[in-house]
Protein backbone atom coordinates (compact mmCIF):
# COMPACT_ATOMS: atom_id res chain seq x y z
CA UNK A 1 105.63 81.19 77.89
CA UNK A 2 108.08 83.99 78.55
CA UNK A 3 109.88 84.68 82.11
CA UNK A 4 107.91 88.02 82.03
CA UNK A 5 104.61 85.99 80.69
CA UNK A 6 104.90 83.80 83.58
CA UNK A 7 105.37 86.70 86.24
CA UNK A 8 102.36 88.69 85.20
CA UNK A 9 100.19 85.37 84.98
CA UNK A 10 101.14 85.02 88.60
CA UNK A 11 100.31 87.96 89.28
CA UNK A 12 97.23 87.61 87.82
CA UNK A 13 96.47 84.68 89.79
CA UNK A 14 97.09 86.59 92.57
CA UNK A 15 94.57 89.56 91.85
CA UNK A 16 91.59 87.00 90.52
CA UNK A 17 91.60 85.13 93.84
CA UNK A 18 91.61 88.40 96.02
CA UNK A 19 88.76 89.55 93.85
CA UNK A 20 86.80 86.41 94.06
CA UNK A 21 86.75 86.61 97.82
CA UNK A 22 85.76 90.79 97.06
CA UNK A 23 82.61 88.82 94.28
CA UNK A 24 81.61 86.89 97.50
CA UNK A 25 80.24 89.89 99.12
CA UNK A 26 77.67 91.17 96.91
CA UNK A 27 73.89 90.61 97.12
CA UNK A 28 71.29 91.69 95.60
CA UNK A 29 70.07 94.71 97.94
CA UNK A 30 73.36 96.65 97.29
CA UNK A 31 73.57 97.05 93.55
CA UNK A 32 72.28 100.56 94.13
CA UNK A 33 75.34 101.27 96.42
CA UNK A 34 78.16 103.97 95.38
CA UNK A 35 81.36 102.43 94.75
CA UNK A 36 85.01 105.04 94.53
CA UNK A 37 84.69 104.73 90.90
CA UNK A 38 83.78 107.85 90.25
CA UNK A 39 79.77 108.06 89.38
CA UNK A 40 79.04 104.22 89.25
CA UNK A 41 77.09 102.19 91.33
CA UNK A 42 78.11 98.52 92.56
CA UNK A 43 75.87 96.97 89.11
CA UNK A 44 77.49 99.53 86.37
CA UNK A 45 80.83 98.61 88.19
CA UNK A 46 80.07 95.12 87.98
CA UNK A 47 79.02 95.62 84.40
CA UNK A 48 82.46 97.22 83.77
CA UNK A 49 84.51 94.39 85.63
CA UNK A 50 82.36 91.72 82.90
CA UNK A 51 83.57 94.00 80.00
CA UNK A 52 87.25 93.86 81.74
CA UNK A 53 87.04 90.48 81.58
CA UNK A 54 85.45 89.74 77.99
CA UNK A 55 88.06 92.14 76.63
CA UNK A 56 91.51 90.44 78.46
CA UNK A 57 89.63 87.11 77.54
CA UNK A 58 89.91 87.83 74.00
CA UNK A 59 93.75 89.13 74.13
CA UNK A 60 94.77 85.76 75.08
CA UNK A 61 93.78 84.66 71.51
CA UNK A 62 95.84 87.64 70.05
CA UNK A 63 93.45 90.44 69.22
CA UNK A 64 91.05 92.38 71.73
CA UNK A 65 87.60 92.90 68.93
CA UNK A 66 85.70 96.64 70.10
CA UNK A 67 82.16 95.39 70.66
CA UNK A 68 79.74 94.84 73.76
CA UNK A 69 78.97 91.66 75.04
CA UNK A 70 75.64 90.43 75.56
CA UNK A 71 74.10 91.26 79.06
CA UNK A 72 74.70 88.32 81.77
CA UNK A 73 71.76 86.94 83.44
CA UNK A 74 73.77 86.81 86.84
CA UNK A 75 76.58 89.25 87.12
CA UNK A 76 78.28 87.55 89.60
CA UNK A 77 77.97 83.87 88.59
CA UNK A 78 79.28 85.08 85.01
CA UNK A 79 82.22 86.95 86.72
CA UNK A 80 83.41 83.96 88.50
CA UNK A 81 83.13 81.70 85.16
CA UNK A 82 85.12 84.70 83.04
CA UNK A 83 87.79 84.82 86.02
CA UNK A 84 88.58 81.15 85.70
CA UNK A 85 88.54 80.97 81.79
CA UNK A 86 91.10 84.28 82.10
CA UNK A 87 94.04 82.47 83.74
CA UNK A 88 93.47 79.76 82.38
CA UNK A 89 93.78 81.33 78.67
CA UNK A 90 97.19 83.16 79.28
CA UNK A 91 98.34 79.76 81.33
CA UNK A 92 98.07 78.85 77.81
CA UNK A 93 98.67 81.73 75.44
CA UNK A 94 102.01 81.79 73.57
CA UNK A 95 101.82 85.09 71.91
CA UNK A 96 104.43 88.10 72.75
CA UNK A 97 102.13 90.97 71.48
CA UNK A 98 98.17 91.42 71.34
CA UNK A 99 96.54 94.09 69.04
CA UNK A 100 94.42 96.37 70.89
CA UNK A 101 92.84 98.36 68.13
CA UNK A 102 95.79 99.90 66.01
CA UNK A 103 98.34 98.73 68.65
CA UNK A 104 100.47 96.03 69.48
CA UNK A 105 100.65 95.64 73.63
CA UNK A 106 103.28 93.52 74.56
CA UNK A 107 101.55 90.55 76.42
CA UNK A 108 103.37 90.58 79.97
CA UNK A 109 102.23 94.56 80.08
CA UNK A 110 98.83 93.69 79.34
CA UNK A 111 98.21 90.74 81.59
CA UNK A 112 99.74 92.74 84.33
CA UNK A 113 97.68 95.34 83.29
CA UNK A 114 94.95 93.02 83.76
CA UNK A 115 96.15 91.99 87.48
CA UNK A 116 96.31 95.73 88.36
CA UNK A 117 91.91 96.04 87.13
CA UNK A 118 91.01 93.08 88.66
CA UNK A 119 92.23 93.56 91.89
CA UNK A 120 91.75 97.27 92.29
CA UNK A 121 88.14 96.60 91.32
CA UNK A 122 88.24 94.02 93.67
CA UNK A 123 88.59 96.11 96.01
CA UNK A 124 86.12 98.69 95.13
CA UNK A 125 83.53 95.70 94.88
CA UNK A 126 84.39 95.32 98.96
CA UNK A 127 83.97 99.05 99.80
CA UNK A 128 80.68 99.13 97.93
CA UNK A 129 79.27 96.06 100.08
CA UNK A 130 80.42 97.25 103.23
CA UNK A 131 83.09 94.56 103.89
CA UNK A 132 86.37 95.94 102.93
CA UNK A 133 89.77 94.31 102.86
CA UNK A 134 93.07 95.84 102.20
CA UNK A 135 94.74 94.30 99.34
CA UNK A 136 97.74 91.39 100.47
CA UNK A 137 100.94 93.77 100.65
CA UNK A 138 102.61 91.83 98.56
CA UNK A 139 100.11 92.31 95.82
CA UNK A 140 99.84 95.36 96.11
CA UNK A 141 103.32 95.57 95.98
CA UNK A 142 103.70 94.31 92.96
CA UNK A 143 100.68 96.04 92.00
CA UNK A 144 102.10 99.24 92.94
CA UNK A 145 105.41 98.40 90.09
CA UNK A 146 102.75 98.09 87.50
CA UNK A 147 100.97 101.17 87.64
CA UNK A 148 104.30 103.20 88.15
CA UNK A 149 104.54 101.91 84.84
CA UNK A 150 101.55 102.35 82.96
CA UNK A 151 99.74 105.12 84.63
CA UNK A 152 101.03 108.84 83.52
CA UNK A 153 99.71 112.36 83.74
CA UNK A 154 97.22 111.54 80.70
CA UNK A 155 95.21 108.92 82.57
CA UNK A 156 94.45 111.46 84.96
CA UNK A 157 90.47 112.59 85.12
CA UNK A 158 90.13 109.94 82.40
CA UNK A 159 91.08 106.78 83.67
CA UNK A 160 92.17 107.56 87.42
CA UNK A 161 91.87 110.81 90.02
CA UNK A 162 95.00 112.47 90.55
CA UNK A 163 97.68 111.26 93.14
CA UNK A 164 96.85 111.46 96.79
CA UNK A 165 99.09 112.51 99.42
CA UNK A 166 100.21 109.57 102.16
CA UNK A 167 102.40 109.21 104.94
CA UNK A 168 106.08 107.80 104.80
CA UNK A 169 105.23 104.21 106.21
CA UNK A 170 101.95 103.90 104.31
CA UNK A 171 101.37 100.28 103.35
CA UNK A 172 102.14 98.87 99.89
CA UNK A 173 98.03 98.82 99.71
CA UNK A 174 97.17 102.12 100.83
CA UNK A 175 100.08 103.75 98.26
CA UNK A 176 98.88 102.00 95.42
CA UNK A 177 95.21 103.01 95.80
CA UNK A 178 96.19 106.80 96.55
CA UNK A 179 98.65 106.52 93.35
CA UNK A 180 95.54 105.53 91.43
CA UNK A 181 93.90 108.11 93.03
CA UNK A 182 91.29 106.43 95.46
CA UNK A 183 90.19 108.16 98.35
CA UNK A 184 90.60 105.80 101.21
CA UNK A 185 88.42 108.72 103.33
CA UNK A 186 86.02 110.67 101.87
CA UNK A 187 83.77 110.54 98.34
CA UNK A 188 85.64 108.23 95.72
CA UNK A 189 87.43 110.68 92.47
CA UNK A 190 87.85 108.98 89.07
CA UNK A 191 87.20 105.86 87.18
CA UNK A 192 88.97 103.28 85.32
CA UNK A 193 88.93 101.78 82.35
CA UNK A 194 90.41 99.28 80.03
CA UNK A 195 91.97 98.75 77.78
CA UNK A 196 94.84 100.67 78.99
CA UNK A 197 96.67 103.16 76.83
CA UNK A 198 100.36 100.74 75.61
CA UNK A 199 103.07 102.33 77.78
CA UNK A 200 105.46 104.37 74.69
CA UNK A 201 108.16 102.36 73.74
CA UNK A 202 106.13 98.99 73.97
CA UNK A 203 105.72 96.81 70.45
């Protein structure tokens, strides 16, 4: 594994536990809840994190495949088991590039494109359930250099809301989420979704 492999897989690690604890949260009587991804509800966003998952699953064998999983009996329970196969897959992976589609993505930008989904989900899972948690600053940190990175102008009102205005000392957390366009006080703007577009000059 690369020096940059390793990193993002860390990284990874890093957003998959936060998001567990953000998993622990949910019951039943909230699926119906609003979440800040735009028009979805805790289940379709729940859905979405399962499809996340399937889709960075199958990059860690070289080649993300365009087709919907099967529906999980227990969202939550299937999460978990996906979230554990996931690092454990690019512990192991030894590829430099996956094809997503017609493109090559280097690995180190996807699985850190991976860290930035999970955890940013993870965090909309926790405002959805009523029991938020800021994001660890150094995660979001980190966080924060990946979607400097991967997130341009074109993502904007397709993947993420636009930019949002924060003070000088704002926390690593709150930056990153008003980068990615989250409204940390009023109705949530803008969705994401994944795969992400390959940043231009990636092979």
């Amino acid at each position: 594994m690369s020096t940059a492999l390793d990193g993002a897989v860390e990284l990874l690690d890093r957003s998959l536990a936060y998001t567990s604890g953000a998993l622990s949260t949910v019951d039943a009587t909230r699926l119906a809840a609003p979440t800040p991804c735009g028009r979805w509800t805790l289940e379709t966003l729940l859905a979405h994190m399962g499809d996340s998952l399937d889709a960075f699953l199958e990059a860690a064998e070289g080649v993300v495949a365009v087709a919907p999983p099967a529906p999980a009996a227990d969202r939550v329970d299937a999460l978990r088991e996906k979230a554990c196969a996931l690092l454990g897959a690019w512990v192991r992976a030894r590829h430099d590039a996956v094809l997503v589609g017609d493109a090559a993505l280097a690995s180190p930008v996807l699985v850190a494109a991976a860290a930035l989904e999970i955890a940013v989900h993870g965090w909309d899972v926790r405002q959805a359930t009523g029991r938020p948690r800021p994001l660890p600053p150094d995660l979001a940190r980190g966080l924060l250099g990946v979607a400097g990175r991967l997130v341009d102008d074109r993502d904007r009102g397709v993947r993420f809301g636009r930019p949002r205005p924060v003070p000088a000392d704002a926390t690593p957390d709150v930056r990153l989420l008003a980068f990615l366009g989250r409204d940390l006080t009023g109705p949530p703007e803008g969705i994401s979704a994944i795969p992400p577009r390959p940043p231009a000059g990636v092979a």
